[in-house]
PDB file of N, CA and C in Angstrom:
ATOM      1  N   UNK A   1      70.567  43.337  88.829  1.00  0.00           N
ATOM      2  CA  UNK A   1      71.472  44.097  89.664  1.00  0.00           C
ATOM      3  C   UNK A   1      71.142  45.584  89.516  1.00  0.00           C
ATOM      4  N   UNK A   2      70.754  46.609  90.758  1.00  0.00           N
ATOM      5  CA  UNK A   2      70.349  47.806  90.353  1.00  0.00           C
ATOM      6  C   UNK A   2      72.232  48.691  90.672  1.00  0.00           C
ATOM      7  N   UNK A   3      71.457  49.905  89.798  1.00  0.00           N
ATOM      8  CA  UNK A   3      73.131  50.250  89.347  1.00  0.00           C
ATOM      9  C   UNK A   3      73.540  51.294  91.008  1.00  0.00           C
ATOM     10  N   UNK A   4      74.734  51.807  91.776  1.00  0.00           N
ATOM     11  CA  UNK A   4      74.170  52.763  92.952  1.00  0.00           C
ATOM     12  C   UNK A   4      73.735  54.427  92.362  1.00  0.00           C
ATOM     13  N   UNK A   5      73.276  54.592  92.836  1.00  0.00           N
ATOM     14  CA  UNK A   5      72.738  56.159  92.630  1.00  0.00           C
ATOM     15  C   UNK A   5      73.888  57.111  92.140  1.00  0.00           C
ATOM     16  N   UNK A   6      74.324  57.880  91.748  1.00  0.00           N
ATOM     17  CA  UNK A   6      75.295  59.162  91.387  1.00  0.00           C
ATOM     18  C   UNK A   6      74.873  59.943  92.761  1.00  0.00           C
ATOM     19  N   UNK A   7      75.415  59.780  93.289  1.00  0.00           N
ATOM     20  CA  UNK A   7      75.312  60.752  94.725  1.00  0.00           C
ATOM     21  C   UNK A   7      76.642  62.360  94.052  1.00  0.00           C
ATOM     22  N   UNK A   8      75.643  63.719  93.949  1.00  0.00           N
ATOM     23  CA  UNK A   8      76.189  64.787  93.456  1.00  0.00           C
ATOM     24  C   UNK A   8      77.418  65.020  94.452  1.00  0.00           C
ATOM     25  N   UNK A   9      78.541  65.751  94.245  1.00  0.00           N
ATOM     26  CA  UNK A   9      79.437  66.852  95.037  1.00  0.00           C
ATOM     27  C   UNK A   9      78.899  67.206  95.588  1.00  0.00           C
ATOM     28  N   UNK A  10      78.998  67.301  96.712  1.00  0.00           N
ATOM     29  CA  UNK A  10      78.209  68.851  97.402  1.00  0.00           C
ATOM     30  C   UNK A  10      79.020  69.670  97.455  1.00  0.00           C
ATOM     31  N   UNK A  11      78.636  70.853  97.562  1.00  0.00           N
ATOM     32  CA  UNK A  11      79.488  72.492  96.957  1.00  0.00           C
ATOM     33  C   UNK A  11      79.397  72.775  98.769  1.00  0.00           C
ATOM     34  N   UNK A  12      81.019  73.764  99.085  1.00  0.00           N
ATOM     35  CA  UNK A  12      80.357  74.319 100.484  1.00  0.00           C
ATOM     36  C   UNK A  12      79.139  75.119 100.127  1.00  0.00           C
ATOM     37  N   UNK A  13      78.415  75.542 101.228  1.00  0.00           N
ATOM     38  CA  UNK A  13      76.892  76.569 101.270  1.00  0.00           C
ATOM     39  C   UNK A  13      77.639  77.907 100.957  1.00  0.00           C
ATOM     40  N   UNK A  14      79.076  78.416 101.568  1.00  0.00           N
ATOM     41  CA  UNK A  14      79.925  79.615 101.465  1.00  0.00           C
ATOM     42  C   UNK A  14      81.604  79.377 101.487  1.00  0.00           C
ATOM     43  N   UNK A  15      81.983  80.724 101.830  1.00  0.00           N
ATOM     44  CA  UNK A  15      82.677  80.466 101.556  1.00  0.00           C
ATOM     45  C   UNK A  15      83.813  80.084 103.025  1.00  0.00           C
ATOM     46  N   UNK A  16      82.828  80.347 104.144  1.00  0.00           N
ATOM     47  CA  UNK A  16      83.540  80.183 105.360  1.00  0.00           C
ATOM     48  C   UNK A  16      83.539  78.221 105.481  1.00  0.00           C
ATOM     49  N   UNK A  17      82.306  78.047 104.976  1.00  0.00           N
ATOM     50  CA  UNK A  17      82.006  76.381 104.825  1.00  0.00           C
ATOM     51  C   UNK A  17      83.039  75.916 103.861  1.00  0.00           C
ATOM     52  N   UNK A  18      83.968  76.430 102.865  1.00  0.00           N
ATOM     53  CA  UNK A  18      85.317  75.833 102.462  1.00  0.00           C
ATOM     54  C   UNK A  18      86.200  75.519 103.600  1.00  0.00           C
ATOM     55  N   UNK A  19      86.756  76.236 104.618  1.00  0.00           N
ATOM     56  CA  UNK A  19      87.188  75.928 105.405  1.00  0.00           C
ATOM     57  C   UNK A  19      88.182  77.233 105.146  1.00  0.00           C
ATOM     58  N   UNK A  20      88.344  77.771 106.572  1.00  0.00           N
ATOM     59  CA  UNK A  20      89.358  78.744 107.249  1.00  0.00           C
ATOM     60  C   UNK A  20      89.824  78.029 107.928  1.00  0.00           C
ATOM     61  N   UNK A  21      91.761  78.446 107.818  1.00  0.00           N
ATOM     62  CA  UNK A  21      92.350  78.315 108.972  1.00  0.00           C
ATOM     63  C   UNK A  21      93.189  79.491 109.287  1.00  0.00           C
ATOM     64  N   UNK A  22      93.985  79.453 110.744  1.00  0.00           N
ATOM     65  CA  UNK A  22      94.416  80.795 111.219  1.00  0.00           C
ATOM     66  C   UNK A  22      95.806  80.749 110.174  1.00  0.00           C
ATOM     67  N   UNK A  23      95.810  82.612 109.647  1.00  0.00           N
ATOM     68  CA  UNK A  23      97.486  82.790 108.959  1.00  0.00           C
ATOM     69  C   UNK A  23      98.460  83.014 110.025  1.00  0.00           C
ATOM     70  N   UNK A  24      99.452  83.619 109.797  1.00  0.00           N
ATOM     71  CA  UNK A  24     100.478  84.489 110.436  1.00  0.00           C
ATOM     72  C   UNK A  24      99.728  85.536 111.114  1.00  0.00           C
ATOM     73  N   UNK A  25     100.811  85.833 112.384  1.00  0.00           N
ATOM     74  CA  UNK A  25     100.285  87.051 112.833  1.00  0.00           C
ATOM     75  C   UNK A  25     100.126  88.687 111.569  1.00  0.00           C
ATOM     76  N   UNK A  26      99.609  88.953 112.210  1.00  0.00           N
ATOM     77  CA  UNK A  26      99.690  90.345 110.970  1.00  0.00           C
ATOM     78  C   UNK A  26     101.342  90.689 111.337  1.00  0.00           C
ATOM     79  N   UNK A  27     101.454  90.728 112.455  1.00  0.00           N
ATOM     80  CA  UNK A  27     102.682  91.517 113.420  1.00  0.00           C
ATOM     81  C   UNK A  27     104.270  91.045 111.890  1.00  0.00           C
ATOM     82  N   UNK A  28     104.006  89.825 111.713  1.00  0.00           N
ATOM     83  CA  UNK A  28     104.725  89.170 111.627  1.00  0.00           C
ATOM     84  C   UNK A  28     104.774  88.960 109.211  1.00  0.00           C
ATOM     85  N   UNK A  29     104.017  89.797 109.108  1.00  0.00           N
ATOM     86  CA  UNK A  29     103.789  89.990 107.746  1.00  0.00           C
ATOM     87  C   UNK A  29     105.129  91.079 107.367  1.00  0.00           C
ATOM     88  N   UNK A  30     105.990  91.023 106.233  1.00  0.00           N
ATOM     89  CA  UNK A  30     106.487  92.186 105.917  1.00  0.00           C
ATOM     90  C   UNK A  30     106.282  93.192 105.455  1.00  0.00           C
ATOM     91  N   UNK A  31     105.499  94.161 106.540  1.00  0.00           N
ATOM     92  CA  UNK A  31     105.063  95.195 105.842  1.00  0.00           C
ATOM     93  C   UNK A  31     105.336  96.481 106.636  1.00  0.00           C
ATOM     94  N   UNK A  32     106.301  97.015 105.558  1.00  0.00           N
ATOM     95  CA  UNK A  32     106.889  98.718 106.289  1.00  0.00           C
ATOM     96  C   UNK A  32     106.243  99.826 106.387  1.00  0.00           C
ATOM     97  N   UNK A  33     106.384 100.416 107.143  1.00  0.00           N
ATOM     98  CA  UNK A  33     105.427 101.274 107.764  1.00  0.00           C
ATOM     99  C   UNK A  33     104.824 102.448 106.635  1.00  0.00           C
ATOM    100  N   UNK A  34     105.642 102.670 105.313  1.00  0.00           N
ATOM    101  CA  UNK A  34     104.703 103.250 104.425  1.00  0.00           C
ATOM    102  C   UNK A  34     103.835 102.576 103.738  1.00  0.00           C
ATOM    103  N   UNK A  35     104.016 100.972 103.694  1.00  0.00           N
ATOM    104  CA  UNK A  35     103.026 100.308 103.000  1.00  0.00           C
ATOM    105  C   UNK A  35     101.455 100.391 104.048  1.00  0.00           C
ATOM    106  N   UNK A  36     101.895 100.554 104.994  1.00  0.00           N
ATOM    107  CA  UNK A  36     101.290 100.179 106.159  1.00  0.00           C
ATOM    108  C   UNK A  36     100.163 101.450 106.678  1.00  0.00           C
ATOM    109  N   UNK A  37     101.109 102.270 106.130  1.00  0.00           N
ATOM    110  CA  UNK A  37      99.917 103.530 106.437  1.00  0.00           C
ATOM    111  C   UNK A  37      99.317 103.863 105.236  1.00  0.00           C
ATOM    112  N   UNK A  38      99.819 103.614 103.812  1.00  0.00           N
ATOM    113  CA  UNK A  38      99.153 103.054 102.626  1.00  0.00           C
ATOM    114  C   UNK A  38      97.868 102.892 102.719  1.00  0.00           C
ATOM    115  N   UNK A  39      97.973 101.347 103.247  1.00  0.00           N
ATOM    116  CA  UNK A  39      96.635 100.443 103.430  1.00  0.00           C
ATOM    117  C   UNK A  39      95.664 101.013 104.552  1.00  0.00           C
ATOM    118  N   UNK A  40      96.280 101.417 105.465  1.00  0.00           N
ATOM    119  CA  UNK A  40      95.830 102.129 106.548  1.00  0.00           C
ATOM    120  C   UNK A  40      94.727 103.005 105.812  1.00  0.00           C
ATOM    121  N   UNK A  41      95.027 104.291 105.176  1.00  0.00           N
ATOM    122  CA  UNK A  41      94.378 105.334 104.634  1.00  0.00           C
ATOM    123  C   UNK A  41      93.310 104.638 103.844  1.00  0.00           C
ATOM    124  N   UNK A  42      93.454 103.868 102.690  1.00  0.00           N
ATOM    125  CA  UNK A  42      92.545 102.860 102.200  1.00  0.00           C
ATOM    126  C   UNK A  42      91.020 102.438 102.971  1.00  0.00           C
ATOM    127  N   UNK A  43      92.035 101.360 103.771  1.00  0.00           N
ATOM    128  CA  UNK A  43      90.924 101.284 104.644  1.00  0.00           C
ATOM    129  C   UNK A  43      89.859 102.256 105.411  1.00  0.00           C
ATOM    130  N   UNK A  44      90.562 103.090 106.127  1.00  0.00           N
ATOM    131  CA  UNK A  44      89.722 104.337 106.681  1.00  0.00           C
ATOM    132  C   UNK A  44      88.345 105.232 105.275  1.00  0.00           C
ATOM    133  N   UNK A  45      89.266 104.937 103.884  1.00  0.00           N
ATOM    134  CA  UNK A  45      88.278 105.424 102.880  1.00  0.00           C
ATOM    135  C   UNK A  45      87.086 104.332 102.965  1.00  0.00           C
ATOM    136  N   UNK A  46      87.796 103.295 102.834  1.00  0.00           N
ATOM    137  CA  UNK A  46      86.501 101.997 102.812  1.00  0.00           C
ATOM    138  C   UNK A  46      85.387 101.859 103.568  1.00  0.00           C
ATOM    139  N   UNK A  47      85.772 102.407 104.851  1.00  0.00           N
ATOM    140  CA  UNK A  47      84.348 102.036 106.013  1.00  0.00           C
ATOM    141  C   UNK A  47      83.444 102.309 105.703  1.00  0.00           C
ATOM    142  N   UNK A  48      82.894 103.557 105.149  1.00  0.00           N
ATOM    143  CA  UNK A  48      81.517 103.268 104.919  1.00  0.00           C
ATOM    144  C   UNK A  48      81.043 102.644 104.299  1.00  0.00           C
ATOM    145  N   UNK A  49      81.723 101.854 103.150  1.00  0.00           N
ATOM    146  CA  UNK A  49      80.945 100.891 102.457  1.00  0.00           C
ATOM    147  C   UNK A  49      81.136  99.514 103.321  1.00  0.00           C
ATOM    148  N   UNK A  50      82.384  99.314 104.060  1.00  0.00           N
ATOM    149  CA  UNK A  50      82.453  97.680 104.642  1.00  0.00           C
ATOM    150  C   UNK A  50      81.383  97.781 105.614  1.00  0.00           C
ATOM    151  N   UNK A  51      80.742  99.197 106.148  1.00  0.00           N
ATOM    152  CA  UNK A  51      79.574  99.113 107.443  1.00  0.00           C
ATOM    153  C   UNK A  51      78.489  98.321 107.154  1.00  0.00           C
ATOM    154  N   UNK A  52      78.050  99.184 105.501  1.00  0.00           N
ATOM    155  CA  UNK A  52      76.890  98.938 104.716  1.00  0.00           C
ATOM    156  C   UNK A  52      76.800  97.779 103.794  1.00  0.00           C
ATOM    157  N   UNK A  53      77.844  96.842 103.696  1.00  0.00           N
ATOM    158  CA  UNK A  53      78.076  95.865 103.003  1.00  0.00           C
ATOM    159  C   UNK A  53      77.320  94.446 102.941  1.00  0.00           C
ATOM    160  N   UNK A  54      76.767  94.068 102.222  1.00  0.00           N
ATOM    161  CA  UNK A  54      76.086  93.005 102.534  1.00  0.00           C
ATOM    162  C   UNK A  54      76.872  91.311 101.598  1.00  0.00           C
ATOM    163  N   UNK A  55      77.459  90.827 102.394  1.00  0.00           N
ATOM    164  CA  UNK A  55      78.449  89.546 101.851  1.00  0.00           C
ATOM    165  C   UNK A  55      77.983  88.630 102.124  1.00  0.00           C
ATOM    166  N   UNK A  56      77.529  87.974 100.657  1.00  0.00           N
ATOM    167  CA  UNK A  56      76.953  86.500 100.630  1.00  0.00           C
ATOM    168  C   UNK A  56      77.741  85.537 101.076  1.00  0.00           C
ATOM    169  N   UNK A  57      78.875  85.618 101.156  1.00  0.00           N
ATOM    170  CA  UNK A  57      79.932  84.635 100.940  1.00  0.00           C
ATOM    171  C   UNK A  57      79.891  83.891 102.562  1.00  0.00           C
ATOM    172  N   UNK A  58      79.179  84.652 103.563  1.00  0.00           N
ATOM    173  CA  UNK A  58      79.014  84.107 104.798  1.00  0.00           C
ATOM    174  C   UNK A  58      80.473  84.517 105.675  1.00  0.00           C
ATOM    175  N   UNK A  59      81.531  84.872 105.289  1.00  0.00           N
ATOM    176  CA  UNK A  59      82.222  85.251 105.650  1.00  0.00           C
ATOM    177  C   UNK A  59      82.566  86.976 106.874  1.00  0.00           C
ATOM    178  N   UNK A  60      81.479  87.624 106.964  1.00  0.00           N
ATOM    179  CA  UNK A  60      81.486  88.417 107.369  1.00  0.00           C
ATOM    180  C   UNK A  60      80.284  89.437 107.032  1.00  0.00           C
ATOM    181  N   UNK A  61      80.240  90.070 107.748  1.00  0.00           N
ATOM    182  CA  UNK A  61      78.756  91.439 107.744  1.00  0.00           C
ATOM    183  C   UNK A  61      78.955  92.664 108.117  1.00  0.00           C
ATOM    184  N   UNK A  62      78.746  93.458 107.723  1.00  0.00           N
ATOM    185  CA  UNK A  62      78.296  94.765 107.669  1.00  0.00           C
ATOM    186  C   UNK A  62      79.031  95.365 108.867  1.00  0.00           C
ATOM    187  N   UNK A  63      78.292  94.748 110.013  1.00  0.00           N
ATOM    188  CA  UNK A  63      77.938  95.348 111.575  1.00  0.00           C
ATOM    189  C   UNK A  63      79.564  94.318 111.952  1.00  0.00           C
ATOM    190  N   UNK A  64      80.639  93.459 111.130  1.00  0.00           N
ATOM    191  CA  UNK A  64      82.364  92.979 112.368  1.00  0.00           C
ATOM    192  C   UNK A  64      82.543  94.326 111.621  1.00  0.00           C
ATOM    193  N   UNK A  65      82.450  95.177 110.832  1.00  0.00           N
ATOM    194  CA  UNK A  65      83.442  96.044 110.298  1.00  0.00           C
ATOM    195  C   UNK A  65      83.590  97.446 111.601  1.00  0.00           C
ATOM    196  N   UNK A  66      82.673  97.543 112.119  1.00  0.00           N
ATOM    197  CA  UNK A  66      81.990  98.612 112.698  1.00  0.00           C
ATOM    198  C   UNK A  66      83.083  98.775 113.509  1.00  0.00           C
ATOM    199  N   UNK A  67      83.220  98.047 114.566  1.00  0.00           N
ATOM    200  CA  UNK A  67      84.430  98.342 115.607  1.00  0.00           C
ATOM    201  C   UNK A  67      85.692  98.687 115.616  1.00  0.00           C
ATOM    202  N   UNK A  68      86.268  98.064 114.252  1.00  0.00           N
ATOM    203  CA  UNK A  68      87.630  98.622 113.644  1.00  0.00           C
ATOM    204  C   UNK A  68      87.291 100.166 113.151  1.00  0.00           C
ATOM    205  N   UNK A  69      86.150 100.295 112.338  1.00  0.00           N
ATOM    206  CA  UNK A  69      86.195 101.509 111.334  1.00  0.00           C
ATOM    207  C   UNK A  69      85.765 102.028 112.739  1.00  0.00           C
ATOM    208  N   UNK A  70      85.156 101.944 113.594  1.00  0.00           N
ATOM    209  CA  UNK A  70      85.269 103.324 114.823  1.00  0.00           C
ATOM    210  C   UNK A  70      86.711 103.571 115.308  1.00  0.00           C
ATOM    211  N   UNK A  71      87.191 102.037 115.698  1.00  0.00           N
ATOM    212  CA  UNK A  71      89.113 102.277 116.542  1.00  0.00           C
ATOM    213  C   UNK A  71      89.685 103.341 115.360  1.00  0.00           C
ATOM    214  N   UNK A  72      89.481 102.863 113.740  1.00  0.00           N
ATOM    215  CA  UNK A  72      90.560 103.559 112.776  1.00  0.00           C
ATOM    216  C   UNK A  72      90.002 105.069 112.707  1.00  0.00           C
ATOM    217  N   UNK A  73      88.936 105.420 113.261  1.00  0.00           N
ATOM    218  CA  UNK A  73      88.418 106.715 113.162  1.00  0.00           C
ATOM    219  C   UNK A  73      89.335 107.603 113.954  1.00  0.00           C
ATOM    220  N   UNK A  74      90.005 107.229 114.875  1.00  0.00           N
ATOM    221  CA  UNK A  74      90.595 107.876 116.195  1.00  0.00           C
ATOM    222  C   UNK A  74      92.045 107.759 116.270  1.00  0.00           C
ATOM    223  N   UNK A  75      92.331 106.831 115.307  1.00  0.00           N
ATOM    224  CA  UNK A  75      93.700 106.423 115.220  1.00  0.00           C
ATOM    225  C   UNK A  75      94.358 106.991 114.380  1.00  0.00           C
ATOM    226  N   UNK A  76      95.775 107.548 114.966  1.00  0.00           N
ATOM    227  CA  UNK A  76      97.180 108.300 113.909  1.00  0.00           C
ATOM    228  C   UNK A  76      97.132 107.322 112.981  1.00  0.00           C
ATOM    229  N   UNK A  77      97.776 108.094 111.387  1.00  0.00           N
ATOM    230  CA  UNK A  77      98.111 106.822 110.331  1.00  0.00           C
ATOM    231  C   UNK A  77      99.912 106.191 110.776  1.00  0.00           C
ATOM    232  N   UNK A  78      99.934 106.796 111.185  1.00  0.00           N
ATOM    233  CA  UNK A  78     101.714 106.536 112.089  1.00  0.00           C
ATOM    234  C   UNK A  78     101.852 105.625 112.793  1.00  0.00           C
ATOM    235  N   UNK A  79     100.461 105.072 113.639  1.00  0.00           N
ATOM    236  CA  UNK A  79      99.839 103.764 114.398  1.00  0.00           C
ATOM    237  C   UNK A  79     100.006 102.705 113.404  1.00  0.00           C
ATOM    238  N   UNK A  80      99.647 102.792 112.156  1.00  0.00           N
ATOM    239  CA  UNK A  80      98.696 102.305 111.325  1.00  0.00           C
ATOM    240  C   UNK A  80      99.368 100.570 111.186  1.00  0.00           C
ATOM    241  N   UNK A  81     100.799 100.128 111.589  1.00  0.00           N
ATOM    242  CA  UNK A  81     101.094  98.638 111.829  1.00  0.00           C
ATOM    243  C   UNK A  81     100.431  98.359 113.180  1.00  0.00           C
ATOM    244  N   UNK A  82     100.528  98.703 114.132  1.00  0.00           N
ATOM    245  CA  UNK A  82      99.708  98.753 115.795  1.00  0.00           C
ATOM    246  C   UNK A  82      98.170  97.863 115.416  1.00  0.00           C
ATOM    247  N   UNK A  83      97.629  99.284 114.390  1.00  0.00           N
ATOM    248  CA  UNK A  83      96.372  99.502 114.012  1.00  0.00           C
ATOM    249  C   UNK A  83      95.921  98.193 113.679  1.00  0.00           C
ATOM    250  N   UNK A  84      96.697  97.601 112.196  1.00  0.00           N
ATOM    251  CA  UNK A  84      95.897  96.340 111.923  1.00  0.00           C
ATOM    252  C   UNK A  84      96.525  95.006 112.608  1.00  0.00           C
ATOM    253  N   UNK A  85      97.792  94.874 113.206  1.00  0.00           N
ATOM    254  CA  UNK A  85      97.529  93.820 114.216  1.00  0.00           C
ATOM    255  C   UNK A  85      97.202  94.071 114.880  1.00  0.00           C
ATOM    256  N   UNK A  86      96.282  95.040 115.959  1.00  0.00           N
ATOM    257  CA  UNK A  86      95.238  94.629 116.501  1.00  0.00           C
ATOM    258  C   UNK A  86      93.478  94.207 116.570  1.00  0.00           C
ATOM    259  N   UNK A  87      93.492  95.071 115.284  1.00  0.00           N
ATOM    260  CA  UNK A  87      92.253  94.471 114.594  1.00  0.00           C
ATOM    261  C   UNK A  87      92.335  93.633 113.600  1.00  0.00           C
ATOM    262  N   UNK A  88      93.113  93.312 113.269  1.00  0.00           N
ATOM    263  CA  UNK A  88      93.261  92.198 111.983  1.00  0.00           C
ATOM    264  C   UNK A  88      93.231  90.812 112.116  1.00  0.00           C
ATOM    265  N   UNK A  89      93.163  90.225 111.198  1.00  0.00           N
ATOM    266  CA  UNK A  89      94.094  88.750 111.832  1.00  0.00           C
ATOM    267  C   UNK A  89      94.000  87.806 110.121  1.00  0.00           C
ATOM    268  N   UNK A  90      95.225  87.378 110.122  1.00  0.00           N
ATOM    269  CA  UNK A  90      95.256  86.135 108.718  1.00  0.00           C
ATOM    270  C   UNK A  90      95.013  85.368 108.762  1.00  0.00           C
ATOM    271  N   UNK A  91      94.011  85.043 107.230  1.00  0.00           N
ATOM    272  CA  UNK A  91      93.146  84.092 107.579  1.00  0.00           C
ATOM    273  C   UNK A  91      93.903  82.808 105.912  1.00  0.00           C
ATOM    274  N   UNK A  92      93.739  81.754 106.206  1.00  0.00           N
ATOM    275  CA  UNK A  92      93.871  81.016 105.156  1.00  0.00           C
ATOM    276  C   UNK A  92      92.633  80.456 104.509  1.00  0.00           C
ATOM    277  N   UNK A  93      91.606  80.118 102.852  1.00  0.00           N
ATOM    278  CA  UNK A  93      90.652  79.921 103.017  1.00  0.00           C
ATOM    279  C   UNK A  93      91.274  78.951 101.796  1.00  0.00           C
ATOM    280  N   UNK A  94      90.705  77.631 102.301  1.00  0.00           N
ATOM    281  CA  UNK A  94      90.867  76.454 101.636  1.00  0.00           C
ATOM    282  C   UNK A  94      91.993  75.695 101.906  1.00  0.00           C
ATOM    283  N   UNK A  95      92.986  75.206 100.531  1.00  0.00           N
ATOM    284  CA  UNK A  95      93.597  74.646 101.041  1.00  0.00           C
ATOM    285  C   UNK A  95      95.394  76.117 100.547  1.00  0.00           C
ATOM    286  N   UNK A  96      94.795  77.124 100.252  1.00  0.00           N
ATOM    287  CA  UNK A  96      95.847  78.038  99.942  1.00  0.00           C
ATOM    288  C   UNK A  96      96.462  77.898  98.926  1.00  0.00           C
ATOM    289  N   UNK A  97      96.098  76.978  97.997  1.00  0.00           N
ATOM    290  CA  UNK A  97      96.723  77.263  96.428  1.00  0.00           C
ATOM    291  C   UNK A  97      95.756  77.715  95.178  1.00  0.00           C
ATOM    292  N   UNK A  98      95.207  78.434  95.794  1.00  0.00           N
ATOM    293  CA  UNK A  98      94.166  79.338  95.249  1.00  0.00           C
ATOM    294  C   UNK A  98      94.874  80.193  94.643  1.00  0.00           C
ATOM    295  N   UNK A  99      94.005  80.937  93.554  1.00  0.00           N
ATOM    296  CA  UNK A  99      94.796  82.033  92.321  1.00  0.00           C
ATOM    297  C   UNK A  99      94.316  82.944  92.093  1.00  0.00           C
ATOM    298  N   UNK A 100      94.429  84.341  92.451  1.00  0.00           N
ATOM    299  CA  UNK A 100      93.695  85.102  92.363  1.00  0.00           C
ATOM    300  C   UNK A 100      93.992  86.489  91.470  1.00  0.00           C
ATOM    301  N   UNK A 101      93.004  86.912  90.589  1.00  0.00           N
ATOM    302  CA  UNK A 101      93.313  87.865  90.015  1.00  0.00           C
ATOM    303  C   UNK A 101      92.656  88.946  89.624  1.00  0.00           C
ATOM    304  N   UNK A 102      92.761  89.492  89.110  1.00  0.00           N
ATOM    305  CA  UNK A 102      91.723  90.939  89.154  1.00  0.00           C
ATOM    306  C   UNK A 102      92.266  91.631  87.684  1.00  0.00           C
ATOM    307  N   UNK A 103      91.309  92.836  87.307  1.00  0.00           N
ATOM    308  CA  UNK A 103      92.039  93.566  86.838  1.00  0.00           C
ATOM    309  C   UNK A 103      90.747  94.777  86.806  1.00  0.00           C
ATOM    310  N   UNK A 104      91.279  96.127  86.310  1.00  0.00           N
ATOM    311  CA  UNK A 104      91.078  97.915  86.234  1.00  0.00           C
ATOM    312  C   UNK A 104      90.016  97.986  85.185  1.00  0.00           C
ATOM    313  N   UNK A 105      89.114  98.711  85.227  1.00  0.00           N
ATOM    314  CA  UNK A 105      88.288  98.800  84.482  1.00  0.00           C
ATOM    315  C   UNK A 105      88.010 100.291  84.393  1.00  0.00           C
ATOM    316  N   UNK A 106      88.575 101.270  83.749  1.00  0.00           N
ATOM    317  CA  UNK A 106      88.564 102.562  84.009  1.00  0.00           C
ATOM    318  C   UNK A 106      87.155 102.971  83.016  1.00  0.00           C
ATOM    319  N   UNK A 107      85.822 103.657  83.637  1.00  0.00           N
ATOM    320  CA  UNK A 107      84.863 104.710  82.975  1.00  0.00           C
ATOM    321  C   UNK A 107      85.452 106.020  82.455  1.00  0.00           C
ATOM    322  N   UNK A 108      85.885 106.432  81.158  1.00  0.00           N
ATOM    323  CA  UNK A 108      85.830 107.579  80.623  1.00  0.00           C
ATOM    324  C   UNK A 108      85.245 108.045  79.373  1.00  0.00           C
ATOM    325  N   UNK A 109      84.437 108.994  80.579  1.00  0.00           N
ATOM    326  CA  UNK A 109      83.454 110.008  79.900  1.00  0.00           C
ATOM    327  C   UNK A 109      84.131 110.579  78.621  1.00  0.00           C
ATOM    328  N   UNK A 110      83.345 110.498  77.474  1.00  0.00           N
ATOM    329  CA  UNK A 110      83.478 110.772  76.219  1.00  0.00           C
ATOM    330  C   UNK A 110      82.891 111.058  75.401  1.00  0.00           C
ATOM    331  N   UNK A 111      83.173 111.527  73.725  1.00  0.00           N
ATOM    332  CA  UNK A 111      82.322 112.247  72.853  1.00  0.00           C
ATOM    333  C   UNK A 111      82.152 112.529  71.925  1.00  0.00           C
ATOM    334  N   UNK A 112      81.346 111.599  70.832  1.00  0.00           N
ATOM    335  CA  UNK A 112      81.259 111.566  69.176  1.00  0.00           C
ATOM    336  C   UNK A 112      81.750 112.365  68.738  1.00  0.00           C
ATOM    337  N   UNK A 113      81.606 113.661  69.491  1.00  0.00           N
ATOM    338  CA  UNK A 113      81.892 115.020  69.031  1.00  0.00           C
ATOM    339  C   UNK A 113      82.817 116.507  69.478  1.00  0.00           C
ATOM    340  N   UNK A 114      83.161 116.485  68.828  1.00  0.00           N
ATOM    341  CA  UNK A 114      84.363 117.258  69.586  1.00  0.00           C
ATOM    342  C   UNK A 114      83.786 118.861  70.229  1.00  0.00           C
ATOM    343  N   UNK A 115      83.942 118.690  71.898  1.00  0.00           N
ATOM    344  CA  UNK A 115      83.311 119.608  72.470  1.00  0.00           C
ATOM    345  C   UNK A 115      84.276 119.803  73.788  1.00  0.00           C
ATOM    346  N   UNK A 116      83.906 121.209  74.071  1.00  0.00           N
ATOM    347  CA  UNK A 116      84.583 121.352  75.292  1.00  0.00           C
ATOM    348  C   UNK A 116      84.749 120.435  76.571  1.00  0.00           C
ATOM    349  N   UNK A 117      85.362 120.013  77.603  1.00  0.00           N
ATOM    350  CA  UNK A 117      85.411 119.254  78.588  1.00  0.00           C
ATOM    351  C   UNK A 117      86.018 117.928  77.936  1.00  0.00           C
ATOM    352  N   UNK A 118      86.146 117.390  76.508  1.00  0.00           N
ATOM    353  CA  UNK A 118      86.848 116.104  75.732  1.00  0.00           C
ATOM    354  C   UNK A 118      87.978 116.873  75.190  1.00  0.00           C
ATOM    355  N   UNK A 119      88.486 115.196  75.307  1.00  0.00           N
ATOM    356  CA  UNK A 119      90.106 115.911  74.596  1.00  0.00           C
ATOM    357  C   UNK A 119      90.122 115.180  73.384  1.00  0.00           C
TER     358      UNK A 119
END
């Protein structure tokens, strides 16, 4: 009797190959208009790197960022709920009980020796 093969998992290729589905409208997120122009300002700092960005994850490139970071170039931060439901949109990736976390990693410059510019 031969035994069947171990056929591996297959992994998605990215991370769009996990599977997206559509969120909530942005419109429809609770978010008040100082959080909103918050993120707003953020973002507008970000563009040049989301232009130049290169994302393995398959999820997006360089050149979708372009059209928002031109609209947010021109746009009041007072817009700034307008702003991202119309360029935005929520996305769900998987099955949404995903966990995500992060944390701060602050660089400060320092010095064996006690010298001007260290405290």
């Amino acid at each position: 009797m031969l035994a069947s093969p171990v056929v591996p998992a297959v992994e998605p290729l990215n991370a769009a190959a996990a599977g997206v589905i559509p969120g909530p409208p942005i419109a429809s997120l609770p978010i008040d208009d100082v959080q909103a122009q918050a993120a707003f300002a953020a973002f507008v700092t970000s563009c040049p790197s989301l232009v130049r960005r290169n994302d393995t994850s398959g999820l997006t490139r360089g050149a979708d960022w372009q059209p928002a970071c031109t609209a947010a170039a021109s746009t009041d931060r007072r817009n700034a709920r307008t702003f991202f439901a119309q360029w935005f949109e929520a996305a769900q990736i998987g099955d949404g009980k995903a966990f995500a976390t992060g944390y701060y990693e602050p660089e400060i410059a320092g010095s064996l020796e006690r010298r001007d510019g260290y405290a």
